[in-house]
Protein backbone atom coordinates (compact mmCIF):
# COMPACT_ATOMS: atom_id res chain seq x y z
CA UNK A 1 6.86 10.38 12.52
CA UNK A 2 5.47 12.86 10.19
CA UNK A 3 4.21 13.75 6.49
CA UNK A 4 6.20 16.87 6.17
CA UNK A 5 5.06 19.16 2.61
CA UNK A 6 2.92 16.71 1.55
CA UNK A 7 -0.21 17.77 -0.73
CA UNK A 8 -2.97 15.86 -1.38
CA UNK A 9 -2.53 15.63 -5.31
CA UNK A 10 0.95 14.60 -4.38
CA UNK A 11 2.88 11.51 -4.82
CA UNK A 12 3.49 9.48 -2.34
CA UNK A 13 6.27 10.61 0.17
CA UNK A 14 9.92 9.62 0.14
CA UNK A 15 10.69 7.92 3.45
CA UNK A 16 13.85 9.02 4.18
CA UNK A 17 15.55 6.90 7.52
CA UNK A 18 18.64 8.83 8.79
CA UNK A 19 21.29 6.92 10.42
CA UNK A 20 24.46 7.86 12.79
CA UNK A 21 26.10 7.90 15.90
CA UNK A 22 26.66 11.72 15.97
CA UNK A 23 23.49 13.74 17.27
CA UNK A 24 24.52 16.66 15.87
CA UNK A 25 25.14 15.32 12.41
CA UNK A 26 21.77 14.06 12.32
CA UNK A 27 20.17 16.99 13.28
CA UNK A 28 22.22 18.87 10.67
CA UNK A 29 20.53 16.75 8.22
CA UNK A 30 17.41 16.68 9.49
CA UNK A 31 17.06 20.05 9.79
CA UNK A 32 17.60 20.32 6.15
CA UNK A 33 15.20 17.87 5.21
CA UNK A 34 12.60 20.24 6.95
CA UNK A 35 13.08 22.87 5.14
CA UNK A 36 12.20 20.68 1.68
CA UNK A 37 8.82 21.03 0.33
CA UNK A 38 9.66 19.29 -3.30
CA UNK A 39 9.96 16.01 -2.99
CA UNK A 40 7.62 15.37 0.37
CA UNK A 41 9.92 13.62 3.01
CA UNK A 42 8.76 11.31 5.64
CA UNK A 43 11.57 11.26 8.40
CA UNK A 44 12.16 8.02 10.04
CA UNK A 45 15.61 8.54 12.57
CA UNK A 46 17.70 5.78 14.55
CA UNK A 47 18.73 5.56 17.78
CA UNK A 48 22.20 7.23 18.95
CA UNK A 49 23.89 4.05 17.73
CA UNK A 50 24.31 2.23 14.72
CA UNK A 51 22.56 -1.16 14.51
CA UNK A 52 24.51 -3.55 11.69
CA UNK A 53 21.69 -4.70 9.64
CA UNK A 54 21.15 -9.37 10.11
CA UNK A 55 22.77 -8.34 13.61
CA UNK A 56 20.69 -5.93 16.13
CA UNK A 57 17.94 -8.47 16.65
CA UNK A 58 18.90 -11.40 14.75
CA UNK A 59 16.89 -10.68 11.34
CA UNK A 60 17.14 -7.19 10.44
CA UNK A 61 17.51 -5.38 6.82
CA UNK A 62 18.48 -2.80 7.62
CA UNK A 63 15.32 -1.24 5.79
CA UNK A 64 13.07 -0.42 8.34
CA UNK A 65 11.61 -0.99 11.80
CA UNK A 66 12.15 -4.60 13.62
CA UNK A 67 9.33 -5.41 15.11
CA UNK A 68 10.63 -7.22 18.26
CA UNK A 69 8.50 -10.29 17.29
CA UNK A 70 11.70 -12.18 16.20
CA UNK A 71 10.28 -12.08 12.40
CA UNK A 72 12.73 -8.99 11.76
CA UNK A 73 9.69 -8.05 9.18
CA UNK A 74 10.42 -4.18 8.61
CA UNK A 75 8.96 -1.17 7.04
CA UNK A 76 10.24 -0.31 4.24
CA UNK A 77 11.62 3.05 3.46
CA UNK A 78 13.03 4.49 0.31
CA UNK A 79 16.43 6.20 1.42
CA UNK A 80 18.93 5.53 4.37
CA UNK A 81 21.30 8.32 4.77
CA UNK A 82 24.07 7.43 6.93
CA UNK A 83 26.29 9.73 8.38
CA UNK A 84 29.90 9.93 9.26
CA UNK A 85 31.55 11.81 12.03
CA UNK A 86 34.28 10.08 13.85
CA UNK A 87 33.43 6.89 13.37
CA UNK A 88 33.65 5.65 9.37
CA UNK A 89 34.48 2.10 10.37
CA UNK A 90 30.99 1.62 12.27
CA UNK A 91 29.63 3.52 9.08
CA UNK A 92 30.74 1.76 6.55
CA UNK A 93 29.73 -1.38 7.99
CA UNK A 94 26.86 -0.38 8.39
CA UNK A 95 26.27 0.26 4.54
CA UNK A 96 28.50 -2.87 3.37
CA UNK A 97 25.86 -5.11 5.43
CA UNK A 98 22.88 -3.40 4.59
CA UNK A 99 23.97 -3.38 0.65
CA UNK A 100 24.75 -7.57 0.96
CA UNK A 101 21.07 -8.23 3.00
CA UNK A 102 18.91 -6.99 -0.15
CA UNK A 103 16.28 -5.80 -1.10
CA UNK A 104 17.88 -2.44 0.81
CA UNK A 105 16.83 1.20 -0.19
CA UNK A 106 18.93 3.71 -2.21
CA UNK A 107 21.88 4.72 0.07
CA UNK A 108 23.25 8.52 0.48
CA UNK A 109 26.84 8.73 2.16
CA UNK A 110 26.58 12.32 4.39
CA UNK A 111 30.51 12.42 4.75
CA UNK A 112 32.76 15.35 5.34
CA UNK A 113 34.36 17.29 2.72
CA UNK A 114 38.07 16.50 1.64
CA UNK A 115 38.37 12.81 2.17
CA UNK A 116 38.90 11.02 -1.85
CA UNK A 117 39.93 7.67 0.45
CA UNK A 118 36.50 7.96 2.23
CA UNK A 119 34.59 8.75 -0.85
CA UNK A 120 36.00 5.54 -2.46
CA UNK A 121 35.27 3.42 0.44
CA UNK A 122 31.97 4.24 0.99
CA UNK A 123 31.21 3.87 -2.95
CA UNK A 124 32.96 0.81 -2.74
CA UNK A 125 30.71 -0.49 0.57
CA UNK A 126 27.99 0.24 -1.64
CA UNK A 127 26.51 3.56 -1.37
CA UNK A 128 24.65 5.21 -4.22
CA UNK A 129 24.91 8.38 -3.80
CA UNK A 130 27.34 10.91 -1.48
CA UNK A 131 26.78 14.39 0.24
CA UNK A 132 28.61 16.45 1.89
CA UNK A 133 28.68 18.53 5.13
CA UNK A 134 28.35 21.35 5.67
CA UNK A 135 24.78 20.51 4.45
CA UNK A 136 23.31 22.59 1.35
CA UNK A 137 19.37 22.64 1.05
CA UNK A 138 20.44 22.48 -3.21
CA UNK A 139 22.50 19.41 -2.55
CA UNK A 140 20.08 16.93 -0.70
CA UNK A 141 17.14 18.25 -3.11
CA UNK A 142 18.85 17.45 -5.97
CA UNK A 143 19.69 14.12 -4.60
CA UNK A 144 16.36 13.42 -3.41
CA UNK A 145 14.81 14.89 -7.00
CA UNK A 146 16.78 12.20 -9.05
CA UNK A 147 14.90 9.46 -6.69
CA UNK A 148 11.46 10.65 -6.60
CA UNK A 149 11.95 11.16 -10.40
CA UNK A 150 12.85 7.64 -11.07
CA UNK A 151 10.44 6.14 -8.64
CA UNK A 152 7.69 8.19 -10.59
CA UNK A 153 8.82 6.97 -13.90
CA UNK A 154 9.50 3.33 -13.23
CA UNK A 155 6.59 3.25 -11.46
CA UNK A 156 7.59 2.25 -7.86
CA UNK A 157 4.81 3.51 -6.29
CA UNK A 158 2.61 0.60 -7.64
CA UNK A 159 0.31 -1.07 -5.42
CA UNK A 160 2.07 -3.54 -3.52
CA UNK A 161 3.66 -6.92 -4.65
CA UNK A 162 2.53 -9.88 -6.76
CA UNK A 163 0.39 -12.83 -5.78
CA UNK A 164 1.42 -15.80 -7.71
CA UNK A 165 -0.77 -19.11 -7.31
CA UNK A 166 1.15 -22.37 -8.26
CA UNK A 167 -1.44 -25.29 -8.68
CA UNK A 168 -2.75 -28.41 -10.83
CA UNK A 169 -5.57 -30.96 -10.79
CA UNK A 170 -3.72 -34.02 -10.56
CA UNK A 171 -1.25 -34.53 -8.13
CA UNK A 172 2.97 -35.34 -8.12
CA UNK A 173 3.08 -32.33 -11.09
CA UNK A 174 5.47 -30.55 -8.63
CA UNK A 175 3.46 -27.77 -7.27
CA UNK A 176 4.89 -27.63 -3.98
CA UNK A 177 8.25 -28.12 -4.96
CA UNK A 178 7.93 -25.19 -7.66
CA UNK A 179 6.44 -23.06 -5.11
CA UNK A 180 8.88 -23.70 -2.68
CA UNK A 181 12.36 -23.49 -5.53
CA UNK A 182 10.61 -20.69 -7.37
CA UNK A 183 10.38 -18.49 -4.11
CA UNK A 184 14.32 -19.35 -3.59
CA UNK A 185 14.91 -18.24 -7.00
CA UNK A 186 13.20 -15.07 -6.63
CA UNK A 187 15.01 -14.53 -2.94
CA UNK A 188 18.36 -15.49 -4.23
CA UNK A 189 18.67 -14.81 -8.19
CA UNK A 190 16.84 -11.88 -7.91
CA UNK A 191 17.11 -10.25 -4.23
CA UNK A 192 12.98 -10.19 -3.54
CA UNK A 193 11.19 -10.09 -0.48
CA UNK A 194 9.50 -13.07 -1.22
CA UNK A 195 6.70 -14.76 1.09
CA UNK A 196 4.77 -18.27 0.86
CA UNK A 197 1.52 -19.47 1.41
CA UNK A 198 1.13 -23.28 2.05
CA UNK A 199 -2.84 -23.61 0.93
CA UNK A 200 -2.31 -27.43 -0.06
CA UNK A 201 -3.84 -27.88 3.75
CA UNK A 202 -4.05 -31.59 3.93
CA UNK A 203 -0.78 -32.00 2.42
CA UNK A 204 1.62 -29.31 4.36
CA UNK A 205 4.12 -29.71 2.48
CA UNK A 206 5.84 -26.67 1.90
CA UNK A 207 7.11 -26.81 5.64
CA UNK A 208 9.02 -30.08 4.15
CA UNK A 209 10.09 -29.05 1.15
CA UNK A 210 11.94 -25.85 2.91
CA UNK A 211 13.49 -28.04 5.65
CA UNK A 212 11.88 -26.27 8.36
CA UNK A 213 9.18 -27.16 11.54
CA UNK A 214 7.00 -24.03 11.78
CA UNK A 215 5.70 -23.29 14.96
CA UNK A 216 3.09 -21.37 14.06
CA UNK A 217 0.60 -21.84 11.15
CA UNK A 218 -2.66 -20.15 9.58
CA UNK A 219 -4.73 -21.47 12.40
CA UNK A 220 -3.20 -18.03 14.41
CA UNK A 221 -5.21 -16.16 12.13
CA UNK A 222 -8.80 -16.96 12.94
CA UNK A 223 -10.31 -14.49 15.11
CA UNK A 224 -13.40 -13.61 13.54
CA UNK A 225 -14.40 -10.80 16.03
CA UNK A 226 -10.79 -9.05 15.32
CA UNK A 227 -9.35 -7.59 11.69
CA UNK A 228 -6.35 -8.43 10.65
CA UNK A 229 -3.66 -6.66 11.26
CA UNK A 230 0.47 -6.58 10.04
CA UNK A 231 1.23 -7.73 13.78
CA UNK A 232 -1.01 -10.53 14.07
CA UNK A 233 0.06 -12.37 10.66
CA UNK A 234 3.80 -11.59 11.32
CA UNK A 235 3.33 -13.57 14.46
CA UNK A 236 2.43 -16.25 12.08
CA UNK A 237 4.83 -16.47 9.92
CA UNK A 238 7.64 -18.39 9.86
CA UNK A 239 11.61 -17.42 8.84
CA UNK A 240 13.32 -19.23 6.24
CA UNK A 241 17.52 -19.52 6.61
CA UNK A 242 16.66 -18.17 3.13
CA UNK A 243 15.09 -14.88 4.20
CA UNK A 244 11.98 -15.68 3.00
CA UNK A 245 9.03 -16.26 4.76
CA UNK A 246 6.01 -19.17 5.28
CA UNK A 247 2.53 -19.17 6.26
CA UNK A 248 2.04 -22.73 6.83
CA UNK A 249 -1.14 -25.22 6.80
CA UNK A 250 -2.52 -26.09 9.32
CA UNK A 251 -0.51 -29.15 12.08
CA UNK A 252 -3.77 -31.09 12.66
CA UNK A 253 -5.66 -32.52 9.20
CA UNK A 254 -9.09 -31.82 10.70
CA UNK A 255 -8.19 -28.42 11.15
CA UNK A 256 -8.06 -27.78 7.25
CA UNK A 257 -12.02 -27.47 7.34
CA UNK A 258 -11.90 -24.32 9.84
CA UNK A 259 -9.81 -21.86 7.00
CA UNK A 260 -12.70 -19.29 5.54
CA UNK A 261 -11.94 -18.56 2.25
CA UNK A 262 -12.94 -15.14 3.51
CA UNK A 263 -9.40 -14.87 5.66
CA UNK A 264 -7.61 -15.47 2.52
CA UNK A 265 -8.28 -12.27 0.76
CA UNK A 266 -7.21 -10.39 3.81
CA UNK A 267 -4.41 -12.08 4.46
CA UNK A 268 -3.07 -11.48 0.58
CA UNK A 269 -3.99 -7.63 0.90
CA UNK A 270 -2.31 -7.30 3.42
CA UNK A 271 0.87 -9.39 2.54
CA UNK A 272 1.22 -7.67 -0.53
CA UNK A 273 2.38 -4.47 1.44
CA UNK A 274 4.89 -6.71 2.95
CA UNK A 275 6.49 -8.53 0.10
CA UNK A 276 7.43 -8.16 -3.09
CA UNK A 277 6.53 -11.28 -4.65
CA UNK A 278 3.61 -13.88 -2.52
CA UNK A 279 3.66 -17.39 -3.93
CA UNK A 280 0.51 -19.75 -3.20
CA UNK A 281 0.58 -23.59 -3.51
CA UNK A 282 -2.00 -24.27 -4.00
CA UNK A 283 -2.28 -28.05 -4.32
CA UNK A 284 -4.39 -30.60 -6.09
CA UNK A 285 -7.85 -29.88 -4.53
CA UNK A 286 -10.42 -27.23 -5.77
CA UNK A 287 -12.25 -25.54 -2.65
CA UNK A 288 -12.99 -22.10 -1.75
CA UNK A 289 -10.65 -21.07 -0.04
CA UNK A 290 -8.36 -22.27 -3.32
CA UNK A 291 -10.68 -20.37 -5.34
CA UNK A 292 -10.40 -16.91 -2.77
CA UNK A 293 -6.81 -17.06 -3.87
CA UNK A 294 -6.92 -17.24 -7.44
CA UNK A 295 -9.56 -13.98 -7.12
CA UNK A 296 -6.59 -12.20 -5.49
CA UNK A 297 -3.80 -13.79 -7.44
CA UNK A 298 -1.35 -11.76 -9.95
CA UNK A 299 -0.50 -14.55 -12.02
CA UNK A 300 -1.89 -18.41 -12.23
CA UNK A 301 0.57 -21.00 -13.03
CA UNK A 302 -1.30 -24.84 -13.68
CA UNK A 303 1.45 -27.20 -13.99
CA UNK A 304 1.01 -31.01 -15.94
CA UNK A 305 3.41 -33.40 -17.73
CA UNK A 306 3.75 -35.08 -20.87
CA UNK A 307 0.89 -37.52 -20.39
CA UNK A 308 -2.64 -37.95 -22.01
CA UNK A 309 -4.40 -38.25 -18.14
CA UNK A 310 -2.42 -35.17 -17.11
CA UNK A 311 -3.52 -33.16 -20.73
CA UNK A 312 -6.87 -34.37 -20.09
CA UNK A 313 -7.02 -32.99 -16.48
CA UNK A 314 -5.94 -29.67 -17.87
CA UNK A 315 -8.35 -29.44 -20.26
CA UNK A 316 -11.03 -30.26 -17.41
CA UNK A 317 -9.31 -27.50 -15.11
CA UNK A 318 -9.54 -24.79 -18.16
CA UNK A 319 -12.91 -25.90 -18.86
CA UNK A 320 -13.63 -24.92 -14.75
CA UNK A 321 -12.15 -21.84 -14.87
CA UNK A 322 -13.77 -20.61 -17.87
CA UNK A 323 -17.07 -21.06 -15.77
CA UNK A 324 -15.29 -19.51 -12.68
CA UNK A 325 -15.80 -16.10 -14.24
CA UNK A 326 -12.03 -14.97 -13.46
CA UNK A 327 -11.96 -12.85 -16.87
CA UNK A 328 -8.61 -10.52 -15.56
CA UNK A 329 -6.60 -13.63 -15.09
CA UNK A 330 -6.01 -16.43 -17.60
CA UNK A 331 -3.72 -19.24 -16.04
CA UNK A 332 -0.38 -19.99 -17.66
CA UNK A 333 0.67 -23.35 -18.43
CA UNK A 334 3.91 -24.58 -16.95
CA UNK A 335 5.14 -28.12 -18.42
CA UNK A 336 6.89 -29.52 -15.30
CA UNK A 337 9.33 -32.63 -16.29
CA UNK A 338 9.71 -31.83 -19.56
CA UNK A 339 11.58 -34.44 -21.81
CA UNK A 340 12.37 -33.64 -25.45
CA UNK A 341 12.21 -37.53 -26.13
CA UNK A 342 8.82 -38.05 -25.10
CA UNK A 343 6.11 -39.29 -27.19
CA UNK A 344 3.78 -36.52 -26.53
CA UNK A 345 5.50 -33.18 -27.41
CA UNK A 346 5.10 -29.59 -26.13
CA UNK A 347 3.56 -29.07 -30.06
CA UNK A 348 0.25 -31.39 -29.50
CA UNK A 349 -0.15 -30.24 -25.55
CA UNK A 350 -0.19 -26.77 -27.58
CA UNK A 351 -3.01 -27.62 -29.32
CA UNK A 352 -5.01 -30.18 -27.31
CA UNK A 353 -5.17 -26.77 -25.14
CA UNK A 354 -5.71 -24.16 -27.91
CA UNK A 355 -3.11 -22.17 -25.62
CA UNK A 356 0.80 -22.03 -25.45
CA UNK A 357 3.06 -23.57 -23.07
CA UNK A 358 4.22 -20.63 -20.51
CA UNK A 359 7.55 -22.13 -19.33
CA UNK A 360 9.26 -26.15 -19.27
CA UNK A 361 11.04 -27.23 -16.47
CA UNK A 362 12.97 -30.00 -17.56
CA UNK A 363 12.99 -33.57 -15.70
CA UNK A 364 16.17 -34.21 -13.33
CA UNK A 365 14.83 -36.74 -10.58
CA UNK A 366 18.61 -37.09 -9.75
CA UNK A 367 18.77 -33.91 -8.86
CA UNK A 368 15.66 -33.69 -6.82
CA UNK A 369 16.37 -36.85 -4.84
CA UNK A 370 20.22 -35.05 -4.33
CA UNK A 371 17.72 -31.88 -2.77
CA UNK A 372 15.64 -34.07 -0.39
CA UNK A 373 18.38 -36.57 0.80
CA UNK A 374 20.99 -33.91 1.89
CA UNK A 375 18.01 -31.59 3.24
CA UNK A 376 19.06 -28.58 1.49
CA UNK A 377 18.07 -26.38 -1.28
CA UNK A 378 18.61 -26.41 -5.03
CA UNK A 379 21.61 -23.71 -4.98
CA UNK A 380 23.39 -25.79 -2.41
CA UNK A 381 23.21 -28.84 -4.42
CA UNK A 382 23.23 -28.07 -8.36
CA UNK A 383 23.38 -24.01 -8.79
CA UNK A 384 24.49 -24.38 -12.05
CA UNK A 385 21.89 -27.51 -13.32
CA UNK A 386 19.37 -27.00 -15.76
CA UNK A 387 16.75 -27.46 -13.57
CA UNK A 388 17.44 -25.15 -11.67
CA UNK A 389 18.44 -22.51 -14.34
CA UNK A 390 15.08 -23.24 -15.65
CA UNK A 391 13.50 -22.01 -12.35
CA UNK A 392 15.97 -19.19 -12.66
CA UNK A 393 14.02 -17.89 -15.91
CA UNK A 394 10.71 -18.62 -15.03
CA UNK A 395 11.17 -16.45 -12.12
CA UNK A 396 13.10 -13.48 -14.62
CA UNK A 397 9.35 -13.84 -16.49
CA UNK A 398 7.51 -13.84 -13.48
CA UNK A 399 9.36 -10.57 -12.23
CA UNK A 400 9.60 -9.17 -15.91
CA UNK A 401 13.33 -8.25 -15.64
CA UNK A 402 17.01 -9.44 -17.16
CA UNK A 403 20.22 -10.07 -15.51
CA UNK A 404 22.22 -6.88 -15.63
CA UNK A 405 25.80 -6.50 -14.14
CA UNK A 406 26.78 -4.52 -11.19
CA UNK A 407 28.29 -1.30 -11.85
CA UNK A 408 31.74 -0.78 -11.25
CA UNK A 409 32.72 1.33 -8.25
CA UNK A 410 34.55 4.19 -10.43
CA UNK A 411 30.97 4.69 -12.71
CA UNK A 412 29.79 7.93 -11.97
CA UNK A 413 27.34 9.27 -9.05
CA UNK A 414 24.16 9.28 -11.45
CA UNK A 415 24.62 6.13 -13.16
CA UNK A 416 25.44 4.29 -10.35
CA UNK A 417 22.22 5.51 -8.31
CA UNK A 418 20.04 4.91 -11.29
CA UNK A 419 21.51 0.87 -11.75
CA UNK A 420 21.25 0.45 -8.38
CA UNK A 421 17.31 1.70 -7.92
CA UNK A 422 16.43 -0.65 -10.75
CA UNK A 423 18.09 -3.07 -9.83
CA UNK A 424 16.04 -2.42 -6.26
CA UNK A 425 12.86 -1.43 -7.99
């Protein structure tokens, strides 16, 4: 694999995967690609065959390299461009099940000319974009042009994804289970690679809350004599039915005590390149490995209720912080188990904390009891409740975006490539 054109004042390349049964076709392609120099191009090519993306090794995207750890964690690249010679069926497969297993890169069609049918069905499967063979050098720079240019302007090229750290001072505020239905919300509402980090290490929780028994935890991670590296934590990690992903606490209690905070910040730097969106729980108890994660967080969320012991423990925790010296990030303040019939309303929590409420999540113990007798997940059990809308939103904030609608298949070329890489952005 190979920077090809690339300049040192230059953006980042466009990883470009091509895709295909047909040698030839590829070739045809990738010849052209070579001959770019605006946008840069990084070439990554499949095999002779077409793996179906969630079916070549049990996990896969689609949207980059599988491992062959069993994680299916891939690198991601920015365009697939599949091509069709012979065998559309295998092709458009392809594309269908790599458009349904998001987050998936822009897709370019490379189909023959003539076909209107093949056009629609591959539009229809869900590609974004379609070119057309012979192969012009005008064609697939034009194509590519459109998204560097976006990527550049919606700034794509950002540094990574965002480190959210759930956590509270007194415990049974619901940080685990926020953690755990907030990382759903961003996987399922919102299509994000989405990873969690069980840091509540007494507790392990998170492990229960998803319904799964990790085999392997943190405790893979210590090696003191050997830095961390993208294949050592994906052997950690642990696959949610979900498609997200969880570094759990350690098995054994006493084990807790052998984390280093310092393993923390290497861990996040490195899991930011992975995912889109890393959520911490945090837990109850203030140590410093707790504190190594705020450092590196994106975003602090400190949940309490409706209650003077929980408003005073706030007030204690914000009175902490301040002497914590973490100026570039000021914790938001969830109200978990809100009730608009309580006593103490979201107007004198306000001001008892001279700072505003970030988000309510209303109190439904029904619902939650539904979640943990039936051992599945909020969107099984109540998709449309308003607890779990309310988790729906808070995640919209945390990812700074709106719903928007699909576009229909017969929108045209450009404004069906542009909906589709902000909706992927």
């Amino acid at each position: 694999m190979a920077v090809l054109g690339k300049k040192p004042d230059q953006h980042p390349a466009l990883k470009v995967r091509l895709v295909g049964e047909n040698e030839e076709r590829r070739n045809e392609a990738k010849a052209i690609l070579l001959k770019m120099g605006d946008p840069p191009v990084e070439i990554v090519e499949s095999g002779l065959t077409l793996p179906v993306p969630g079916e070549a090794n049990g996990n896969g995207n689609g949207n980059g390299h599988h491992n062959g750890n069993g994680n299916g964690i891939e690198s991601p690249v920015d365009v697939v461009i599949v091509t069709f010679h012979g065998q559309e069926e295998g092709s458009l497969r392809y594309i269908q099940a790599m458009h349904e297993n998001p987050p998936c890169p822009v897709i370019v069609a490379l189909l023959p000319k003539g076909s209107p049918e093949l056009m629609r069905r591959a539009l229809k499967a869900g590609a974004d974009e379609l070119i057309f063979f012979p192969v012009e050098l005008g064609d697939m720079t034009r194509a590519l042009v459109k998204i560097e240019s976006y990527r550049r302007s919606s700034d794509h090229n950002r540094l990574g994804g965002v480190v959210v750290s759930v956590t509270s001072t007194l415990g049974g505020m619901g940080v685990t289970s926020l953690t755990a239905n907030l990382a759903l919300a961003l996987r399922y509402t919102l299509r994000k690679r989405v990873a969690v980090i069980d840091l509540d290490l007494q507790s392990g929780g998170l492990s229960v809350c998803l319904n799964i028994e990790p085999e392997r935890t943190i405790m893979l991670l210590i090696e003191p004599d050997k830095k961390l590296d993208s294949i050592q934590l994906e052997s950690a990690l642990t696959k949610h039915e979900s498609g997200i992903y969880l570094l759990s606490a350690p098995r054994r209690m006493e084990d807790c005590e052998l984390i280093p905070d310092a393993l923390i910040g290497a861990v996040l730097d490195l899991m930011r390149q992975l995912f889109d969106f890393v959520l911490i729980d945090c837990g109850s108890y203030i140590n410093e490995v707790v504190v190594a994660a705020w450092e590196h967080s994106d975003r602090l969320l400190y949940l309490l209720d409706q209650s003077i012991t929980s408003a005073r423990c706030a007030w204690r925790f914000i009175e902490l912080y301040s002497r914590l010296g973490l100026k570039d990030l000021e914790p938001s303040i969830v109200l978990s188990r809100h009730s608009l019939s309580h006593p103490i309303t979201e107007e004198q929590i306000t001001h008892t904390l001279a700072r505003p409420v970030f988000a309510k999540i209303p109190r439904d113990e029904k619902t939650l009891e539904r979640v943990q007798l039936r051992a599945q997940d909020l969107w099984k059990i109540a998709p449309n409740s308003g607890f779990t809308r309310s988790i729906e939103e808070l995640a919209r904030r945390l990812a700074a975006v709106d719903f928007v609608e699909a576009p229909d298949v017969g929108a045209g070329l450009l404004s069906r490539l542009f909906s589709a890489i902000a909706a992927r952005a």
